[in-house]
C-alpha atoms as a PDB file:
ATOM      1  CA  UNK A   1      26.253  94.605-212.019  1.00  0.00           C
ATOM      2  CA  UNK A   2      22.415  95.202-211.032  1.00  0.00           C
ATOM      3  CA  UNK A   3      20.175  93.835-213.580  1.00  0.00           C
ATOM      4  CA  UNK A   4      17.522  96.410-215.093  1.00  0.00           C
ATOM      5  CA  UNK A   5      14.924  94.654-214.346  1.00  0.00           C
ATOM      6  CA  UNK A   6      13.315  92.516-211.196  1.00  0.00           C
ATOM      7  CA  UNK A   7      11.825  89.196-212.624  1.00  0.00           C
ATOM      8  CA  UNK A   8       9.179  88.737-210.215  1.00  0.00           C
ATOM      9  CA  UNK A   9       8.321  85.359-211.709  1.00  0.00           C
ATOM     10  CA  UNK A  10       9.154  83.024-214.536  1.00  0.00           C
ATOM     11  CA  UNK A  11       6.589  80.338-215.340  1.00  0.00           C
ATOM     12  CA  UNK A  12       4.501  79.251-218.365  1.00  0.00           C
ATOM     13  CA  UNK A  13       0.486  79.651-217.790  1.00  0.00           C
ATOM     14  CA  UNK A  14      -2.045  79.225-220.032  1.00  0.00           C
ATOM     15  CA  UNK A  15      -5.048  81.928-220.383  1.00  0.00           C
ATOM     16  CA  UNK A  16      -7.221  79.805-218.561  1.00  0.00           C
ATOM     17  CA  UNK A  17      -5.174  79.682-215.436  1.00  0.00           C
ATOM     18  CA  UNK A  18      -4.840  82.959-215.164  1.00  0.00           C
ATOM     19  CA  UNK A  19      -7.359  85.228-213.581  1.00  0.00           C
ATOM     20  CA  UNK A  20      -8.111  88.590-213.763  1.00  0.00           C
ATOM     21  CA  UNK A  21     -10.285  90.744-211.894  1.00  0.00           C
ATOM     22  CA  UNK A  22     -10.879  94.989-211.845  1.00  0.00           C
ATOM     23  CA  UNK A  23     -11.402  97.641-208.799  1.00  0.00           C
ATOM     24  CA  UNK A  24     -12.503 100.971-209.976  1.00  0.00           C
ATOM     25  CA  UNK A  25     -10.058 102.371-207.478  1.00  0.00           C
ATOM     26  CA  UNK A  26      -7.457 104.780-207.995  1.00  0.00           C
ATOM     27  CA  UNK A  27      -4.587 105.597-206.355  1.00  0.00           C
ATOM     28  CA  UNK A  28      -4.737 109.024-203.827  1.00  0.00           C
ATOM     29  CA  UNK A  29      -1.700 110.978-204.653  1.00  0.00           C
ATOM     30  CA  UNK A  30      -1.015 113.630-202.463  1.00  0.00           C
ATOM     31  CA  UNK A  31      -0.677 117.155-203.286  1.00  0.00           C
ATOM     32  CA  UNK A  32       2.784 117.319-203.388  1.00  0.00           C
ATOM     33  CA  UNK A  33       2.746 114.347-205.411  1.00  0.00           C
ATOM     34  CA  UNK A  34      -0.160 115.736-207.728  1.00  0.00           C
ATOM     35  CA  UNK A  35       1.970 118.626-208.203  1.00  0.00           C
ATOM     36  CA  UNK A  36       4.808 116.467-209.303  1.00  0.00           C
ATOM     37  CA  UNK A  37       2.977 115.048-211.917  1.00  0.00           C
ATOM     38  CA  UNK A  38       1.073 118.105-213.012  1.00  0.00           C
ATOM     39  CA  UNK A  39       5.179 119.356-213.407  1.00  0.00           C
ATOM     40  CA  UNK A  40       6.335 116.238-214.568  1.00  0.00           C
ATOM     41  CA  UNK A  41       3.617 116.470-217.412  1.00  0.00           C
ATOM     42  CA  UNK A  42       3.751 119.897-218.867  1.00  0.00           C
ATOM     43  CA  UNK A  43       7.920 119.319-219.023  1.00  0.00           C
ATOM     44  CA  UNK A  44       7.747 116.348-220.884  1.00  0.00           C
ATOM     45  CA  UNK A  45       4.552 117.679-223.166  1.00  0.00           C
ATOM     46  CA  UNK A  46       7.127 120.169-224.481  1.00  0.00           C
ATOM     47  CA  UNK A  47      10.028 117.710-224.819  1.00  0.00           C
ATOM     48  CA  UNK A  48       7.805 115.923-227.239  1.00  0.00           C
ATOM     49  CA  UNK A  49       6.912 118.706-228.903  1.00  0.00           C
ATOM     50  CA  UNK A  50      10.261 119.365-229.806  1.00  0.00           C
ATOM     51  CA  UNK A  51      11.172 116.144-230.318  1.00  0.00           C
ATOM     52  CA  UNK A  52       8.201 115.534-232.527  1.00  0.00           C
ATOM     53  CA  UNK A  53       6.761 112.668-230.780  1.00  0.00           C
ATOM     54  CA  UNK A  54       3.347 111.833-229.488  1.00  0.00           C
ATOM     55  CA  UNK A  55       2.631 112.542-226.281  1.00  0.00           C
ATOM     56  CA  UNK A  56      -0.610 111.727-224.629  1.00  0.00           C
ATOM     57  CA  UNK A  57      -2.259 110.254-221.075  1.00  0.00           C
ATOM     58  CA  UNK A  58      -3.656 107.526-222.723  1.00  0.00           C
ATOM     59  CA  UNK A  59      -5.728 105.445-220.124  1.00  0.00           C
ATOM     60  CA  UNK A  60      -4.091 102.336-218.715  1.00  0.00           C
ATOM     61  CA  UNK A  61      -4.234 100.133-215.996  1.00  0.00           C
ATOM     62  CA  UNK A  62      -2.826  99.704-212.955  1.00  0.00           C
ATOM     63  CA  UNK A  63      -0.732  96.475-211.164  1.00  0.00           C
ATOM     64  CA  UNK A  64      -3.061  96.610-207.694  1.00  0.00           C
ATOM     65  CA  UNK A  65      -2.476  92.855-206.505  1.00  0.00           C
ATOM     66  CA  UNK A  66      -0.772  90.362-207.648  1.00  0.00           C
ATOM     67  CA  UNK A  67      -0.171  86.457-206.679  1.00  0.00           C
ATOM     68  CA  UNK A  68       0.833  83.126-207.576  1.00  0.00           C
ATOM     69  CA  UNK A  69      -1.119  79.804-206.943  1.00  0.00           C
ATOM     70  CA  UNK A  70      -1.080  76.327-207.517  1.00  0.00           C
ATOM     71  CA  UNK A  71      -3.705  76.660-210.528  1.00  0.00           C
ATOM     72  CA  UNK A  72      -2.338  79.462-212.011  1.00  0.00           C
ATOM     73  CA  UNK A  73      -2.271  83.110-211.377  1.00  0.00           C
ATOM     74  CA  UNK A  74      -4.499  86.036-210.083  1.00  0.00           C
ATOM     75  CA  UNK A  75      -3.780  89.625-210.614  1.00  0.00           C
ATOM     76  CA  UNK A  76      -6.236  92.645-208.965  1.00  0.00           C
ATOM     77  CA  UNK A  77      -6.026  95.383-212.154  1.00  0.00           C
ATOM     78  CA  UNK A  78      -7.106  98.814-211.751  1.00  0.00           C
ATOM     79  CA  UNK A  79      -7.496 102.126-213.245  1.00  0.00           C
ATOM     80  CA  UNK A  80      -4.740 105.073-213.772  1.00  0.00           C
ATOM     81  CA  UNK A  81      -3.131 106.703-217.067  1.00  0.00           C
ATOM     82  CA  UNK A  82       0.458 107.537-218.732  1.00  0.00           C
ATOM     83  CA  UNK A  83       0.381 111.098-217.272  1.00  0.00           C
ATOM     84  CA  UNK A  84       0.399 109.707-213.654  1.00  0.00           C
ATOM     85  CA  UNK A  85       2.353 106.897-214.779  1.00  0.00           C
ATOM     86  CA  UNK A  86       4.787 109.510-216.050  1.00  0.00           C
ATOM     87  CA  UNK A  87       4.923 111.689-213.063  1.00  0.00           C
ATOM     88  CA  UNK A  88       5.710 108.701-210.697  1.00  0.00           C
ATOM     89  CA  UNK A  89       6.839 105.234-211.854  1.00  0.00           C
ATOM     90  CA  UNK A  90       9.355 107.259-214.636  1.00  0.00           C
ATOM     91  CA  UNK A  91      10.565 110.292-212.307  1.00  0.00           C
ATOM     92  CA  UNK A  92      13.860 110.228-210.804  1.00  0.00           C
ATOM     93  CA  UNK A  93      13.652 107.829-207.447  1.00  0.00           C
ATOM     94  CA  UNK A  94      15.440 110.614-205.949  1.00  0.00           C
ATOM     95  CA  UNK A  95      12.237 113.215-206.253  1.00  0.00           C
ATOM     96  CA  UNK A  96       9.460 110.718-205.228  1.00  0.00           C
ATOM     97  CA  UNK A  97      10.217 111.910-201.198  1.00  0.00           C
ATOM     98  CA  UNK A  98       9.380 109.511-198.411  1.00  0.00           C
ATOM     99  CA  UNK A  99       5.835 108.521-200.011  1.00  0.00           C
ATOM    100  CA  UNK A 100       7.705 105.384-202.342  1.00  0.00           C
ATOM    101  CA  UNK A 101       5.903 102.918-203.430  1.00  0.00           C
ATOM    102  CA  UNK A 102       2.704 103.834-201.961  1.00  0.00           C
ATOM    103  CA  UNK A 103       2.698 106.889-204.328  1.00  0.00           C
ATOM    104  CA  UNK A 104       3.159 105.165-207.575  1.00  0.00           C
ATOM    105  CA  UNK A 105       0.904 104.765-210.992  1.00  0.00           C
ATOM    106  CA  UNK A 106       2.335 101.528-211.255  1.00  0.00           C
ATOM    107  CA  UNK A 107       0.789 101.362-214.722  1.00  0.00           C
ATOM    108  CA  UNK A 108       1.388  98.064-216.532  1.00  0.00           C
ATOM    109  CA  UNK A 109       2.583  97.098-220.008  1.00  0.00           C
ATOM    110  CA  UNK A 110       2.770  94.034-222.034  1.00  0.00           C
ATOM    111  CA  UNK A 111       5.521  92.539-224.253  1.00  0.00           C
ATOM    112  CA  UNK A 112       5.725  89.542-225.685  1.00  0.00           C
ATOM    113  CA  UNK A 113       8.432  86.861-227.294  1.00  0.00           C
ATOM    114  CA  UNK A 114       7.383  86.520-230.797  1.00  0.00           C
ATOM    115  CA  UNK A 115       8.639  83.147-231.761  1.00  0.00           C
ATOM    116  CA  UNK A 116       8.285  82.755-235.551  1.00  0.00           C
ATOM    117  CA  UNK A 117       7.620  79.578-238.059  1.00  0.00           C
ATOM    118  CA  UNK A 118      11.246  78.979-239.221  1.00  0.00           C
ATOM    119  CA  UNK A 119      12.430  79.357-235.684  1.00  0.00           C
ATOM    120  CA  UNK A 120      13.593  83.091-235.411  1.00  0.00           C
ATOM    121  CA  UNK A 121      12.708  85.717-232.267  1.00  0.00           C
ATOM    122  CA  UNK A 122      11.515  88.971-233.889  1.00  0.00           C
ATOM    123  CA  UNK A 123      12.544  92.230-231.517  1.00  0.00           C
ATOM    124  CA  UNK A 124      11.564  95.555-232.863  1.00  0.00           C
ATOM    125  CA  UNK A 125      13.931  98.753-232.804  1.00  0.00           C
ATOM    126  CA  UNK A 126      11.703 101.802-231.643  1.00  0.00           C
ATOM    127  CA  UNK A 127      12.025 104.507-233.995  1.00  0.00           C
ATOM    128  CA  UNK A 128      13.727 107.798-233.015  1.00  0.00           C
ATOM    129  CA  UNK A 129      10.351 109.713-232.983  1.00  0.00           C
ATOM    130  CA  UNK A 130       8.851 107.492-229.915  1.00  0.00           C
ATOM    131  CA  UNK A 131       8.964 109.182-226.466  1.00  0.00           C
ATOM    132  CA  UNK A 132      10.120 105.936-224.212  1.00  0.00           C
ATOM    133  CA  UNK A 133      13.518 103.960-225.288  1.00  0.00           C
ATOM    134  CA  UNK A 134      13.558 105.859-228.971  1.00  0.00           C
ATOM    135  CA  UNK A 135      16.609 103.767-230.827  1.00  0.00           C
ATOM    136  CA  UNK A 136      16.321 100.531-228.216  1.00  0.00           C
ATOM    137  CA  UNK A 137      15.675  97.115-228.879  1.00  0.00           C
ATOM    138  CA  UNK A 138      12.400  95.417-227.652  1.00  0.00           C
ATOM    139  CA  UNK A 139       9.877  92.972-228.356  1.00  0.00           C
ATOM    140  CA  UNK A 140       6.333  93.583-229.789  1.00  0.00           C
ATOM    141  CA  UNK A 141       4.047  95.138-226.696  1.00  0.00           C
ATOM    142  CA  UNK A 142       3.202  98.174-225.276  1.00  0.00           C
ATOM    143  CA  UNK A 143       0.920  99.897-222.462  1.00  0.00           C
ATOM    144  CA  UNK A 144      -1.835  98.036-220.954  1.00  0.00           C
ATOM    145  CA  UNK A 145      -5.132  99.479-221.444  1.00  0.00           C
ATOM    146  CA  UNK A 146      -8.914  98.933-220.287  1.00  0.00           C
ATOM    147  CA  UNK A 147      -9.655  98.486-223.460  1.00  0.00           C
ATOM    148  CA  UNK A 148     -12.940 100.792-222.547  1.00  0.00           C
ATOM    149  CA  UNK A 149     -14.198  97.730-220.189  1.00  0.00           C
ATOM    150  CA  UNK A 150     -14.135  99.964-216.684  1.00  0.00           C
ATOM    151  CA  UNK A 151     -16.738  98.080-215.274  1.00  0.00           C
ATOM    152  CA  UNK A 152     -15.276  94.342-215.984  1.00  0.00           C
ATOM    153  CA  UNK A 153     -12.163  92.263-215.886  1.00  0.00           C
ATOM    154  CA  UNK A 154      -9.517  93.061-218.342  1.00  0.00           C
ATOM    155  CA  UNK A 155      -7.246  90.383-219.839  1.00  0.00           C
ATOM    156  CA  UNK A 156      -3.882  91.508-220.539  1.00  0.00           C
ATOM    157  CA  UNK A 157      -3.721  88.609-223.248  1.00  0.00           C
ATOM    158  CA  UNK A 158      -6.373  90.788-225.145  1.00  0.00           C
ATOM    159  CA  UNK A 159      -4.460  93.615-224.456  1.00  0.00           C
ATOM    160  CA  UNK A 160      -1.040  91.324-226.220  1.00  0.00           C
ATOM    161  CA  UNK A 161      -3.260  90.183-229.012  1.00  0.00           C
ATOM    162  CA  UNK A 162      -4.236  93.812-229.885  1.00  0.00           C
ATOM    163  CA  UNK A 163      -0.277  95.211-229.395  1.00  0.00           C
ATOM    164  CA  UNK A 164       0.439  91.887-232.119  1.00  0.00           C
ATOM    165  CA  UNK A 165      -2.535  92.582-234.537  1.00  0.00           C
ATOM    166  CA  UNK A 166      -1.397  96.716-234.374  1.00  0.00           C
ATOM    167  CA  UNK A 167       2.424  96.108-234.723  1.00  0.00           C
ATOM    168  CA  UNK A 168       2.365  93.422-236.810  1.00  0.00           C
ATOM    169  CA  UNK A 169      -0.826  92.863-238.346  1.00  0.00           C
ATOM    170  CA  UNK A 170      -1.269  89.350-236.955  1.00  0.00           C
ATOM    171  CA  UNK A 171      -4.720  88.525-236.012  1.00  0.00           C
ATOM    172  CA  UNK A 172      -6.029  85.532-233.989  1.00  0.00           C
ATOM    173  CA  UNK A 173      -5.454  83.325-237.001  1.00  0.00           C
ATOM    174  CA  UNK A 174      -2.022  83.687-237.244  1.00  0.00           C
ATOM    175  CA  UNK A 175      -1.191  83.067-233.939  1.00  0.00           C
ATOM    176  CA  UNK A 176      -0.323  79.133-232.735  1.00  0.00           C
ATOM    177  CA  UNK A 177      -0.087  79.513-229.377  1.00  0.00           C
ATOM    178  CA  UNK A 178       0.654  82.099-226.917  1.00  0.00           C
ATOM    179  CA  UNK A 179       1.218  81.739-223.120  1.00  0.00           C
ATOM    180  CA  UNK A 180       2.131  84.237-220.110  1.00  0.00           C
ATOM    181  CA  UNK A 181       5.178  83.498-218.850  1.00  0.00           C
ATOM    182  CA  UNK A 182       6.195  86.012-216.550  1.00  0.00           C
ATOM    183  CA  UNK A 183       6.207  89.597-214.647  1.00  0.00           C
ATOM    184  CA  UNK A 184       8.577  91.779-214.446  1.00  0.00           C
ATOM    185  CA  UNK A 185       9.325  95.170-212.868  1.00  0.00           C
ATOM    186  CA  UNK A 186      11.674  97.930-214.456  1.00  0.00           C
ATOM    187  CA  UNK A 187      14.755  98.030-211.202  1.00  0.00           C
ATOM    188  CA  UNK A 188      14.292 102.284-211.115  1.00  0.00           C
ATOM    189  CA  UNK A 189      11.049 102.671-212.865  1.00  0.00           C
ATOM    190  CA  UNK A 190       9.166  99.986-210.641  1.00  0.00           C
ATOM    191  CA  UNK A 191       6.817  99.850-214.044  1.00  0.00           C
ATOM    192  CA  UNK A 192       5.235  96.811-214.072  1.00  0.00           C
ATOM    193  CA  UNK A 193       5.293  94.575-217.545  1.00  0.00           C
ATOM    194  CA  UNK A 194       3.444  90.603-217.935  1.00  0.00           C
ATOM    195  CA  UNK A 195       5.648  88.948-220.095  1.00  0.00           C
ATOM    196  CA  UNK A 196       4.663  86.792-223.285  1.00  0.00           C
ATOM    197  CA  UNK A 197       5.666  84.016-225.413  1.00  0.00           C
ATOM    198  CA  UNK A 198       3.620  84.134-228.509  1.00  0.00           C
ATOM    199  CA  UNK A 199       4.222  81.453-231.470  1.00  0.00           C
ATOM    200  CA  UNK A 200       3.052  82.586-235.273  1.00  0.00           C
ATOM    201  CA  UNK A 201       2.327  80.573-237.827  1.00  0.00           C
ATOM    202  CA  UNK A 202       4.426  82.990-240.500  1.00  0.00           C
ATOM    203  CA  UNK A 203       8.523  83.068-241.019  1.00  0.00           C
ATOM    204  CA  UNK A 204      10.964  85.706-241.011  1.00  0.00           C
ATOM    205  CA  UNK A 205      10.566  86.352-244.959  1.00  0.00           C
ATOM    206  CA  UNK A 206       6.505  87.135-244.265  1.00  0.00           C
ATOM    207  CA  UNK A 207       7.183  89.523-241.377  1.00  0.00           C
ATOM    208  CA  UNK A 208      10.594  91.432-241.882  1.00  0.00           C
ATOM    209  CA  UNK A 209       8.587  94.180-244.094  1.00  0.00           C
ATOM    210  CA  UNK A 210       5.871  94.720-241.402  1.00  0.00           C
ATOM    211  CA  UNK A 211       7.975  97.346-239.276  1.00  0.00           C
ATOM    212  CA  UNK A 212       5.463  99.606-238.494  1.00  0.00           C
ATOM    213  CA  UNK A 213       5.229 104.085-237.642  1.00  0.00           C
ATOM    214  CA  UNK A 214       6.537 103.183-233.937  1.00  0.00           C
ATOM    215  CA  UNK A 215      10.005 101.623-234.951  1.00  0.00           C
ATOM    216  CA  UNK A 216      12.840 101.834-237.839  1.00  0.00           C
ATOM    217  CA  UNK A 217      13.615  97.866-238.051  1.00  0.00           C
ATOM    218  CA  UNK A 218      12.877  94.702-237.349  1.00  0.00           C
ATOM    219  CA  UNK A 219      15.589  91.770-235.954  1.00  0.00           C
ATOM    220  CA  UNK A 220      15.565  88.563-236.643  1.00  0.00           C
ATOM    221  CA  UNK A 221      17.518  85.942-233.804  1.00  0.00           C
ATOM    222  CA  UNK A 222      17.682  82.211-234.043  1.00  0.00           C
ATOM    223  CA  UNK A 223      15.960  80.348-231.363  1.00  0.00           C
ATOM    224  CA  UNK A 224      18.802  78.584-229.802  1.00  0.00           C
ATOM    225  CA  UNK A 225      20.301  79.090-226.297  1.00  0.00           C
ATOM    226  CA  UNK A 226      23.881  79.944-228.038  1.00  0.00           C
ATOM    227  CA  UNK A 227      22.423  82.912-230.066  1.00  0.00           C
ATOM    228  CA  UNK A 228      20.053  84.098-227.628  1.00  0.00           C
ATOM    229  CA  UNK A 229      22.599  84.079-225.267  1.00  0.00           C
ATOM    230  CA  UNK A 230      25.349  86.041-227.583  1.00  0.00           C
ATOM    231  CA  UNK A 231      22.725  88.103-228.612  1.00  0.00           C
ATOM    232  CA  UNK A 232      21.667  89.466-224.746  1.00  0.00           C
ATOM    233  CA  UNK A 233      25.521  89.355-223.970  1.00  0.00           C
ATOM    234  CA  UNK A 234      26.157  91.663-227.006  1.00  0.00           C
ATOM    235  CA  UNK A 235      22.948  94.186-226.798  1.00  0.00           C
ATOM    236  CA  UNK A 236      21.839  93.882-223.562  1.00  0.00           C
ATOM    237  CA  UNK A 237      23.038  98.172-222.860  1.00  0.00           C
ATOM    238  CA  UNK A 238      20.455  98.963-225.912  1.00  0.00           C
ATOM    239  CA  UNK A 239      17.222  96.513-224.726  1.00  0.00           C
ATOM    240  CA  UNK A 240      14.538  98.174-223.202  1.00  0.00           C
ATOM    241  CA  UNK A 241      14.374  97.020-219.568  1.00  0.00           C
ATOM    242  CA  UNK A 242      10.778  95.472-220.079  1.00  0.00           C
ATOM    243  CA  UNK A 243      11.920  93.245-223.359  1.00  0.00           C
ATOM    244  CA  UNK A 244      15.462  91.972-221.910  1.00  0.00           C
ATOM    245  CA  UNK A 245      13.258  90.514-219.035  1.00  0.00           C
ATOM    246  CA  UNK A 246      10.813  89.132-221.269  1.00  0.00           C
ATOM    247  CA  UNK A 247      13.627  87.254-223.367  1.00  0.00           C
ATOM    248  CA  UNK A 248      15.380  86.306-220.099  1.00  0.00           C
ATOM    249  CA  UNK A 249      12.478  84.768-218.851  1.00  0.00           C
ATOM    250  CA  UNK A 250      11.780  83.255-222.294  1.00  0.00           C
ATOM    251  CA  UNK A 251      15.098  81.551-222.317  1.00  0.00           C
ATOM    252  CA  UNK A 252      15.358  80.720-218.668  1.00  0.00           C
ATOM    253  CA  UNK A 253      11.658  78.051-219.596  1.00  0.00           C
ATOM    254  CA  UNK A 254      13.268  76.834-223.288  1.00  0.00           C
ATOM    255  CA  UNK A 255      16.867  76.336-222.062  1.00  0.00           C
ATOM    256  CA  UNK A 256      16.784  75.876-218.081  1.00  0.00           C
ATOM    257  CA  UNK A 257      17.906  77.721-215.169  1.00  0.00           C
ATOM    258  CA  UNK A 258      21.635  77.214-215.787  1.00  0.00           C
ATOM    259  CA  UNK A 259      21.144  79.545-218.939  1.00  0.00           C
ATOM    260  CA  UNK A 260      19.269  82.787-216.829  1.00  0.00           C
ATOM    261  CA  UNK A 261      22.225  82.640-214.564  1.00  0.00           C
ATOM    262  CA  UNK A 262      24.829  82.296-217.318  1.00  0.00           C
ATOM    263  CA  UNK A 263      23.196  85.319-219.323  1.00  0.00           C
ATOM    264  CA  UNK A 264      22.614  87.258-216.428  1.00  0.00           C
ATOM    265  CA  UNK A 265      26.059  87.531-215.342  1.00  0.00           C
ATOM    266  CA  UNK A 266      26.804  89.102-218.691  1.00  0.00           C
ATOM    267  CA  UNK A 267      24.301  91.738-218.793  1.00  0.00           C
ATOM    268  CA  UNK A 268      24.744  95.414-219.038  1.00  0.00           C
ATOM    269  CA  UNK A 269      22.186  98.698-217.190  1.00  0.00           C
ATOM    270  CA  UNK A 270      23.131 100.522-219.959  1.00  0.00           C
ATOM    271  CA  UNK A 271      22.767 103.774-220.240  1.00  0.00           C
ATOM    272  CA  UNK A 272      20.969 105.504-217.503  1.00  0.00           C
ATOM    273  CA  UNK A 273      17.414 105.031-218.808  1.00  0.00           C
ATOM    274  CA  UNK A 274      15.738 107.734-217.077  1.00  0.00           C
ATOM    275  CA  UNK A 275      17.222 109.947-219.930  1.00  0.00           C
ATOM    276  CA  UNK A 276      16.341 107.702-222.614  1.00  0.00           C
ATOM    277  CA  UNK A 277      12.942 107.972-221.814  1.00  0.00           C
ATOM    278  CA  UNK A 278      12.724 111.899-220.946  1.00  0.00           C
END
């Protein structure tokens, strides 16, 4: 079965080997693309109205370039927002014409592995009231934003740090190491995600209460390649696309290659997720 997600890579790197630079370019849509999105927009603006969720075209960045090197990694970021985002990356495939690829937001996001002190993974279930994957599974993250730096580089650890320290009320303090270790893209969306491992210096028992306006509970899975592995096996229909790649590309670095292909024969699409997230 196709996987919902491309792994583009899986590899540990530091902050300091990774580098990040910013073009104050945005994408050219066409009109009949514009129009999409203008569409696209207003549709799901009333969904969420309904629904009760927030809805709003936050800014974000952009995936432009990407690459990997023998130091490290480089990625070329860029400006766009969750309203073109929404309008192209999260459409049906079927509506973006002949333009593909060319015509997406490709807005980025970040998630991260949150391994804790008594060695437990924490994943978050999104609350009901969210507008993308309400009722999934995923791990701590969310949109990547300039962070109001458009004329500079933007890190996307700062942009993890701030996800951890607004989830979960970690701050810089709490955290004992942290480390990209991947990029991913949703297999329909296309969305871009850089994947995290972060380590905290707190347990289960100091975080389970910390669940946050964005999600209904918090789960707790040992860090060992049998219960990760029963626990993607198990769930892997009800994890966002973004976090199952993040926790496959977690495991495939702390248990080996012979794990990712063991686990990833197991796993489910799911439901399809365009209508979990429309």
């Amino acid at each position: 079965m196709e996987r919902p997600y491309e792994l583009l890579f899986a590899r540990r790197l530091a902050e300091s080997a990774v580098c990040v630079a910013w073009t104050p370019e945005r994408v050219r849509f066409s009109r009949r693309t514009e129009d999409r999105i203008a569409a696209t927009w207003e549709a799901a603006l009333q969904k969420a109205a309904q629904r009760g969720s927030d809805l709003f075209a936050g800014r974000m960045c952009r995936l432009a370039e990407w690459e990997l090197t023998e130091e490290g990694a480089r990625f070329l970021l860029g400006p766009t927002d969750y309203r073109e985002l929404l309008g192209t990356n999260m459409t049906d495939p079927d509506t973006r014409g002949e333009e593909g690829e060319s015509a997406l937001s490709d807005g980025a996001g970040v998630c991260s592995v949150i391994q804790t002190a008594d060695g437990k993974l924490l994943l978050q279930q999104r609350s009901s009231a969210v507008f993308a994957y309400p009722g999934w599974y995923h791990c701590c993250g969310g949109n990547l934003s300039p962070l109001g730096q458009l004329d500079g580089p933007i890190s996307p650890f700062a942009a993890m740090r701030i996800e951890l320290a607004e989830e979960l009320g970690c701050g810089p303090a709490d955290v004992a190491g942290m480390s990209l270790i991947g990029l991913a893209r949703e297999r329909r969306t296309r969305k871009p995600e850089f994947l995290f491992h972060l380590r905290v210096g707190a347990g289960q028992s100091d975080l389970e209460d910390r669940i946050g306006n964005e999600h209904d509970r918090l789960l707790f899975v040992d860090d060992s390649p049998v219960s990760l592995r029963s626990f993607l096996s198990e769930e892997s229909a009800r994890i966002a696309p973004a976090g199952l790649a993040c926790l496959v590309a977690y495991g495939a670095l702390a248990f080996g290659s012979s794990w990712r292909s063991e686990v990833e024969g197991t796993l489910s699409a799911g439901p399809g997720r365009l209508k979990s997230i429309s």
